[in-house]
C-alpha atoms as a PDB file:
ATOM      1  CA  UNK A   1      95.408 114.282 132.447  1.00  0.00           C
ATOM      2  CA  UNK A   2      96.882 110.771 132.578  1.00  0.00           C
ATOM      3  CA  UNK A   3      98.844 109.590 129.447  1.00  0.00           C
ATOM      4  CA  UNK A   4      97.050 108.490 126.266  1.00  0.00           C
ATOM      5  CA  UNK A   5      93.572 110.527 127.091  1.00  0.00           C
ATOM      6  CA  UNK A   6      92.179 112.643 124.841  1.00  0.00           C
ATOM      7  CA  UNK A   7      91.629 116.482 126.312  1.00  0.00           C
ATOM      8  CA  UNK A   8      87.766 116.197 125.027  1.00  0.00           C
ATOM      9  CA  UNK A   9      87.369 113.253 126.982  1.00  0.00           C
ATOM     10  CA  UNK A  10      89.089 114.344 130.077  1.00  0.00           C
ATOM     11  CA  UNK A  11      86.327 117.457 130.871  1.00  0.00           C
ATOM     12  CA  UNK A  12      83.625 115.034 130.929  1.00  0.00           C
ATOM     13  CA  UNK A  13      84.262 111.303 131.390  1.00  0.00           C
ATOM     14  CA  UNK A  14      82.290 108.741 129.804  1.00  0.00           C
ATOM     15  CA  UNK A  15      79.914 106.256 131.383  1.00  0.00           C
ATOM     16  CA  UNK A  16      81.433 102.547 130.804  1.00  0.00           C
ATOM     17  CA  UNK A  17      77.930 101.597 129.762  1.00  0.00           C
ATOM     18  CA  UNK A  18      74.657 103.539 128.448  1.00  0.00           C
ATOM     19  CA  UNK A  19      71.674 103.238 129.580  1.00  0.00           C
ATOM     20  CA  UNK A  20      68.862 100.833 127.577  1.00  0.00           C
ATOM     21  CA  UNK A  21      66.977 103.665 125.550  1.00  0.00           C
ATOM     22  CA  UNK A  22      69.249 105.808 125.999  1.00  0.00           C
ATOM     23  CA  UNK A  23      71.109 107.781 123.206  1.00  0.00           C
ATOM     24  CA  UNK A  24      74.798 107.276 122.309  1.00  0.00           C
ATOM     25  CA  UNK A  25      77.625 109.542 124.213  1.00  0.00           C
ATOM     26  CA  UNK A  26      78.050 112.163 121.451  1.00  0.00           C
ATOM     27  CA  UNK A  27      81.590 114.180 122.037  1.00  0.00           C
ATOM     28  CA  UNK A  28      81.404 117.523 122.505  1.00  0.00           C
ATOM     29  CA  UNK A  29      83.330 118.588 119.445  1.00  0.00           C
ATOM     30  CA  UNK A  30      81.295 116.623 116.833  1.00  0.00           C
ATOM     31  CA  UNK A  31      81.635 118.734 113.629  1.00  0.00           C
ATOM     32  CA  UNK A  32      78.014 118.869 112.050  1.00  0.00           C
ATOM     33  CA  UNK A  33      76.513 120.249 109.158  1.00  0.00           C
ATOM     34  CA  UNK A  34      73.666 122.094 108.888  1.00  0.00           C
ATOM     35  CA  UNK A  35      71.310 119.787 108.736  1.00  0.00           C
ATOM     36  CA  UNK A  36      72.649 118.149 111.771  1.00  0.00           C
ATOM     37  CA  UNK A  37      74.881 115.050 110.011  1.00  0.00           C
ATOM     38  CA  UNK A  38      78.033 114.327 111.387  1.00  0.00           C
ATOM     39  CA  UNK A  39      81.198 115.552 109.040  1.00  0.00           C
ATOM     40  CA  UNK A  40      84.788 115.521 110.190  1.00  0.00           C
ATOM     41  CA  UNK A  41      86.225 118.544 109.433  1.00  0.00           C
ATOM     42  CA  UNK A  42      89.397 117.762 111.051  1.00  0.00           C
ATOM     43  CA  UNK A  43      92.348 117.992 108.811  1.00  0.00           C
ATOM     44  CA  UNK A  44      93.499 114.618 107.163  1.00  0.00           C
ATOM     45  CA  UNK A  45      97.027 113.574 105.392  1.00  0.00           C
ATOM     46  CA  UNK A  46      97.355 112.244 102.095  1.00  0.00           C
ATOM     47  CA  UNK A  47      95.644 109.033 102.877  1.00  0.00           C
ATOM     48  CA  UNK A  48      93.076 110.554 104.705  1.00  0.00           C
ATOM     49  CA  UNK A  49      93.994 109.442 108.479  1.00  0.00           C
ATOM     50  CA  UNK A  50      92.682 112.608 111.063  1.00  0.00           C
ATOM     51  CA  UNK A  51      95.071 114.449 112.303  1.00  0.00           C
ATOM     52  CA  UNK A  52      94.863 116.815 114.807  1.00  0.00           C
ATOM     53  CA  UNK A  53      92.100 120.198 114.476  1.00  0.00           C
ATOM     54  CA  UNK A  54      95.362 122.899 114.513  1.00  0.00           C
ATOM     55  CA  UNK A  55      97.399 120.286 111.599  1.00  0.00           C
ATOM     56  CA  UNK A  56      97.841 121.427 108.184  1.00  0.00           C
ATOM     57  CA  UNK A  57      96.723 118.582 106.115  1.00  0.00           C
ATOM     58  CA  UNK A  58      95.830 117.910 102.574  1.00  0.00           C
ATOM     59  CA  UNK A  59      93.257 119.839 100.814  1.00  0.00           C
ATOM     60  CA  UNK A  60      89.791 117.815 101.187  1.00  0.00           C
ATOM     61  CA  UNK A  61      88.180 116.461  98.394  1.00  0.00           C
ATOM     62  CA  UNK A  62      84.700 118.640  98.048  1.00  0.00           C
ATOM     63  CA  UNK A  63      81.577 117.228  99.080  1.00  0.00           C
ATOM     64  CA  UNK A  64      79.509 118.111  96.099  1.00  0.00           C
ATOM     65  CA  UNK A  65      77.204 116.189  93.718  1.00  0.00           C
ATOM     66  CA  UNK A  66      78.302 112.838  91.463  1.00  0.00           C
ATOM     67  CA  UNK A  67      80.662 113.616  88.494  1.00  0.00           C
ATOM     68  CA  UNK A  68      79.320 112.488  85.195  1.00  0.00           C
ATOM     69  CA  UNK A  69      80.885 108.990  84.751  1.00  0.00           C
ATOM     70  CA  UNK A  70      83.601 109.790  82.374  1.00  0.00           C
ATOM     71  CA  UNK A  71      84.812 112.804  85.058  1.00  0.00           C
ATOM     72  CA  UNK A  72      84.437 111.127  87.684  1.00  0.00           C
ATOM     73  CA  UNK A  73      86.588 108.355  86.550  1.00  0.00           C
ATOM     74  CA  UNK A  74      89.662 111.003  85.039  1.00  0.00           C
ATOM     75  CA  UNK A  75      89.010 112.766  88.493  1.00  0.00           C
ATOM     76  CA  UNK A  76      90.205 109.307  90.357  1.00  0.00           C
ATOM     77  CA  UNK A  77      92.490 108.355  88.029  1.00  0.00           C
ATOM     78  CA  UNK A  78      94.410 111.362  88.646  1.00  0.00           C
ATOM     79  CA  UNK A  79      93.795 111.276  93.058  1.00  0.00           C
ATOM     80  CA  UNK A  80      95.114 107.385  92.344  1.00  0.00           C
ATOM     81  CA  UNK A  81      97.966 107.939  90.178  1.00  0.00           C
ATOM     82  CA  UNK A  82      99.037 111.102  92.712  1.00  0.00           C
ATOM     83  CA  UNK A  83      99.165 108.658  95.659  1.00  0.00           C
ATOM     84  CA  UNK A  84      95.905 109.347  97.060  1.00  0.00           C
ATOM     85  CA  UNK A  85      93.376 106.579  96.585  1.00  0.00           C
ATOM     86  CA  UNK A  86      91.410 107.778 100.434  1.00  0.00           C
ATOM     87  CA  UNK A  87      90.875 110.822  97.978  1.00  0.00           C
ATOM     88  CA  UNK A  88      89.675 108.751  94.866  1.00  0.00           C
ATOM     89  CA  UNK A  89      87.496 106.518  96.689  1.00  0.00           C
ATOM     90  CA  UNK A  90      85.372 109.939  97.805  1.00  0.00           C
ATOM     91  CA  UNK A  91      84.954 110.648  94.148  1.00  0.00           C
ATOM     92  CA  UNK A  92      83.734 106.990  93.048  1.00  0.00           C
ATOM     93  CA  UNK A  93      81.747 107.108  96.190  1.00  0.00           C
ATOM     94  CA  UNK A  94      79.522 109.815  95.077  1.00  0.00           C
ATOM     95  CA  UNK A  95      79.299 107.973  91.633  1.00  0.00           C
ATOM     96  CA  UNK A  96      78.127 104.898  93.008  1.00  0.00           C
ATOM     97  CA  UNK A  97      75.662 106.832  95.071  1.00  0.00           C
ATOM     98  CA  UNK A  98      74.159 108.749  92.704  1.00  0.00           C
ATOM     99  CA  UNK A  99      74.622 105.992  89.983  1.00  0.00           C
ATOM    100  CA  UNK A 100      71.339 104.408  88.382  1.00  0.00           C
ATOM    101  CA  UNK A 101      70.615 100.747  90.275  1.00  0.00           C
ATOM    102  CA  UNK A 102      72.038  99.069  86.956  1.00  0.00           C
ATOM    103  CA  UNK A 103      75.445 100.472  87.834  1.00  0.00           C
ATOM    104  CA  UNK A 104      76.270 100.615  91.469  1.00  0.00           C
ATOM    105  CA  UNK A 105      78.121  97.779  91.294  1.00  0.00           C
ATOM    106  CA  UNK A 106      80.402  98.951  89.264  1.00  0.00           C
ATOM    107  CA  UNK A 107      80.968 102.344  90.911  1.00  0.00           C
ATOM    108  CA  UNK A 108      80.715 100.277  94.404  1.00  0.00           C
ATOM    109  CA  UNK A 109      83.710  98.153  93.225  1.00  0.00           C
ATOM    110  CA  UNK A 110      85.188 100.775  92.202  1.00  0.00           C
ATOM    111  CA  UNK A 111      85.300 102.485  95.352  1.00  0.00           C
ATOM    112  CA  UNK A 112      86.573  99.565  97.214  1.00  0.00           C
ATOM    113  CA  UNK A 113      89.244  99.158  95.618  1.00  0.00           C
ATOM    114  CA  UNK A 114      90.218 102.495  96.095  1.00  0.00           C
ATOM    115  CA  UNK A 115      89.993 101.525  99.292  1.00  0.00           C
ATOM    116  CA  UNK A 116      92.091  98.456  99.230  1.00  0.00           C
ATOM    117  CA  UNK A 117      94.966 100.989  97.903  1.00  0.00           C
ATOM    118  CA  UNK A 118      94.155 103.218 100.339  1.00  0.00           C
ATOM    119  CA  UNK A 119      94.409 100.230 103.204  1.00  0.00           C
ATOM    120  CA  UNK A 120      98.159  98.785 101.401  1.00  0.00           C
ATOM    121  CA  UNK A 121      99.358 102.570 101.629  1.00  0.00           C
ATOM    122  CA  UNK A 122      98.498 102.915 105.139  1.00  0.00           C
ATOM    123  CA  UNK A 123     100.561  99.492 106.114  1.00  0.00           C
ATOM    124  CA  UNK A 124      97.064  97.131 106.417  1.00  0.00           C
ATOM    125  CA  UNK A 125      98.207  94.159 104.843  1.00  0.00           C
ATOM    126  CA  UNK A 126      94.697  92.513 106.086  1.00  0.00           C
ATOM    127  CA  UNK A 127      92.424  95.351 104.978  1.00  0.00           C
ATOM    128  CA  UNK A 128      93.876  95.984 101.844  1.00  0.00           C
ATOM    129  CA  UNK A 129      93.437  92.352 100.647  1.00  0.00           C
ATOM    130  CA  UNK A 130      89.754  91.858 101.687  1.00  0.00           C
ATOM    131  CA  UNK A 131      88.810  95.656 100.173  1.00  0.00           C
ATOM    132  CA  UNK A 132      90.579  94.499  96.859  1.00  0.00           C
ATOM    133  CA  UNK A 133      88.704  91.114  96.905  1.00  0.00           C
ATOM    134  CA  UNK A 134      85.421  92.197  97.656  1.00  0.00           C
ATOM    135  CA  UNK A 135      85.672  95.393  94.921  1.00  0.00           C
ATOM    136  CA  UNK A 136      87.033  93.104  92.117  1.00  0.00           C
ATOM    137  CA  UNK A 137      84.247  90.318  93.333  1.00  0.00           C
ATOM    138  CA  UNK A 138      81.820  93.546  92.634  1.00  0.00           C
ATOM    139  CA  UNK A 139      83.000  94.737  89.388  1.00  0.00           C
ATOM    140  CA  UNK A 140      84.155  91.356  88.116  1.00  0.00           C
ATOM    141  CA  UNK A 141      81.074  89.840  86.889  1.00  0.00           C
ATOM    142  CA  UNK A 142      79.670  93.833  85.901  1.00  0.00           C
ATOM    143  CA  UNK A 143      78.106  93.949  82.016  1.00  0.00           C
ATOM    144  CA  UNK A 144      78.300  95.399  79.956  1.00  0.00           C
ATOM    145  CA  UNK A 145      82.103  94.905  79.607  1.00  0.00           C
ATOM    146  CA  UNK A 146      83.446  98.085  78.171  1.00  0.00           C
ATOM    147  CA  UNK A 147      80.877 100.330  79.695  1.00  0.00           C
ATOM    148  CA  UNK A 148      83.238 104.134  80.843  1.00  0.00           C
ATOM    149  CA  UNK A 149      86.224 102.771  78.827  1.00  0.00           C
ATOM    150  CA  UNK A 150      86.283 100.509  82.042  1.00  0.00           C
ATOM    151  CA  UNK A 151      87.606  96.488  81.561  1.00  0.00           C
ATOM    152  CA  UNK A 152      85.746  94.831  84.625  1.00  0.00           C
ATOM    153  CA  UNK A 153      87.337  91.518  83.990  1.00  0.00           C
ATOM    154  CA  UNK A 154      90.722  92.529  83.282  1.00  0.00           C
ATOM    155  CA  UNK A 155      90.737  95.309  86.553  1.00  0.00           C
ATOM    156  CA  UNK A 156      88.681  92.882  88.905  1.00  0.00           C
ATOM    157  CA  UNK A 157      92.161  90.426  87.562  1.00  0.00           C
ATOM    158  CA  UNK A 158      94.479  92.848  88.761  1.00  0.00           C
ATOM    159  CA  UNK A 159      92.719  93.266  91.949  1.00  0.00           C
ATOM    160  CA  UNK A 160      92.970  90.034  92.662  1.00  0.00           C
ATOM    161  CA  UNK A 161      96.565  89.216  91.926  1.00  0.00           C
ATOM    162  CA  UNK A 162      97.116  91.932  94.219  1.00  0.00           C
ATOM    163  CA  UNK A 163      95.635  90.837  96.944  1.00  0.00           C
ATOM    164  CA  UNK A 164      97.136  87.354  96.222  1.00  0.00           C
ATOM    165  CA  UNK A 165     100.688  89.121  96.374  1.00  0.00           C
ATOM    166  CA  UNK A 166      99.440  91.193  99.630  1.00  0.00           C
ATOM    167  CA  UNK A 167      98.198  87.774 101.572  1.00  0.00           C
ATOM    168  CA  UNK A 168     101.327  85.909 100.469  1.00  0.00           C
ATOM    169  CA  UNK A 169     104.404  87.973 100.342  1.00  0.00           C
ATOM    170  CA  UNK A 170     102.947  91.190 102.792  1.00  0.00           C
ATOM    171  CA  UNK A 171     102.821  94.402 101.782  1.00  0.00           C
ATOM    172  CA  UNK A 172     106.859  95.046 101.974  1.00  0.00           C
ATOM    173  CA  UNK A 173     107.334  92.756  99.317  1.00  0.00           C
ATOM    174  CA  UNK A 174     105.169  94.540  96.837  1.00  0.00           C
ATOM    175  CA  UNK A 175     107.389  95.608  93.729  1.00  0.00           C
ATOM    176  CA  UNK A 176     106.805  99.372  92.874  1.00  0.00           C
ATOM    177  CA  UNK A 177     104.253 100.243  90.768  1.00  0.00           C
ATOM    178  CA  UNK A 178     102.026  97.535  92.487  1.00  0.00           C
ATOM    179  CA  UNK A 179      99.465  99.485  93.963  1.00  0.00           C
ATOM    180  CA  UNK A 180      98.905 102.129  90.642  1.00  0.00           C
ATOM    181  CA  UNK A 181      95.977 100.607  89.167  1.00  0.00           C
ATOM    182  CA  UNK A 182      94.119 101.490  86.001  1.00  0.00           C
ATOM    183  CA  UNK A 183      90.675 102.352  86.510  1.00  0.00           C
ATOM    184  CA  UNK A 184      90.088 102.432  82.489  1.00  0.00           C
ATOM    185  CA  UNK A 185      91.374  99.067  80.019  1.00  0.00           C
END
């Protein structure tokens, strides 16, 4: 197998172009669930990056239904303040989907900027500044202020002067403490 190839791709090569009408090249391993969606169930680290099927890795976070609002906020509190925002984004992700239309916003913000840590943790400067801008442009303007214990002003603030610190000094010159956020005012 020549160096960098994956062994799933090596059994079966791909065509370099498909076919119009034709479906996608699906690999062979694609972990599904039963009703046929795709799900990774390879193993993942702390900051959720894939690592290989045989890996330990971290515990996953359970797909199951929304928190109620005040949970689901503790929940990621807790996955952010641990070091694991890739974690706390999958539990304000199932808030904002479940959320009624009045507040996915907030809960969509939310999630990004879990994201944004997630991004500065993983050394992406670039990623972690647009997630953090375009979750506190979400939350920022969200009413009613207050609303979960939740300040949407104050923490779409914070986001910002984070990414402003990202974009202008990188992500080594960061103090500690930078990336623990507050969810709740």
């Amino acid at each position: 197998m020549p160096p960098g190839e994956h062994p799933r791709e090596a059994a079966a090569p791909r065509p370099s172009a498909r076919e119009p009408g034709s479906a996608p090249a699906v690999p062979a391993r694609r972990d599904r669930d039963a009703a046929g969606r795709a799900r990774n169930a390879r193993p993942r680290d702390g900051l959720g990056r894939p690592l290989e099927h045989d890996a330990d890795g971290e515990p996953p976070t359970p797909d199951a239904p929304a928190l109620p609002p005040d949970a689901a906020l503790d929940a990621a509190q807790k996955l952010l303040d641990a070091g694991r925002p890739f974690h706390a984004h999958e539990v304000l992700e199932a808030s904002w989907k479940a959320a009624p239309a009045a507040e996915r916003d907030l809960w969509q913000g939310l999630a990004q900027l879990a994201v944004g840590l997630t991004h500065a943790r993983r050394g992406n400067a670039a990623g972690a500044a647009t997630l953090l801008r375009r979750g506190a442009a979400r939350i920022g303007s969200y009413s009613p202020a207050g609303r979960y214990g939740v300040d949407p002003a104050g923490l779409a603030a914070a986001a910002s002067g984070l990414a402003d610190t990202v974009e202008s000094r990188g992500l080594d010159g960061l103090k500690p403490g930078a990336l623990d956020l507050q969810l709740r005012g």
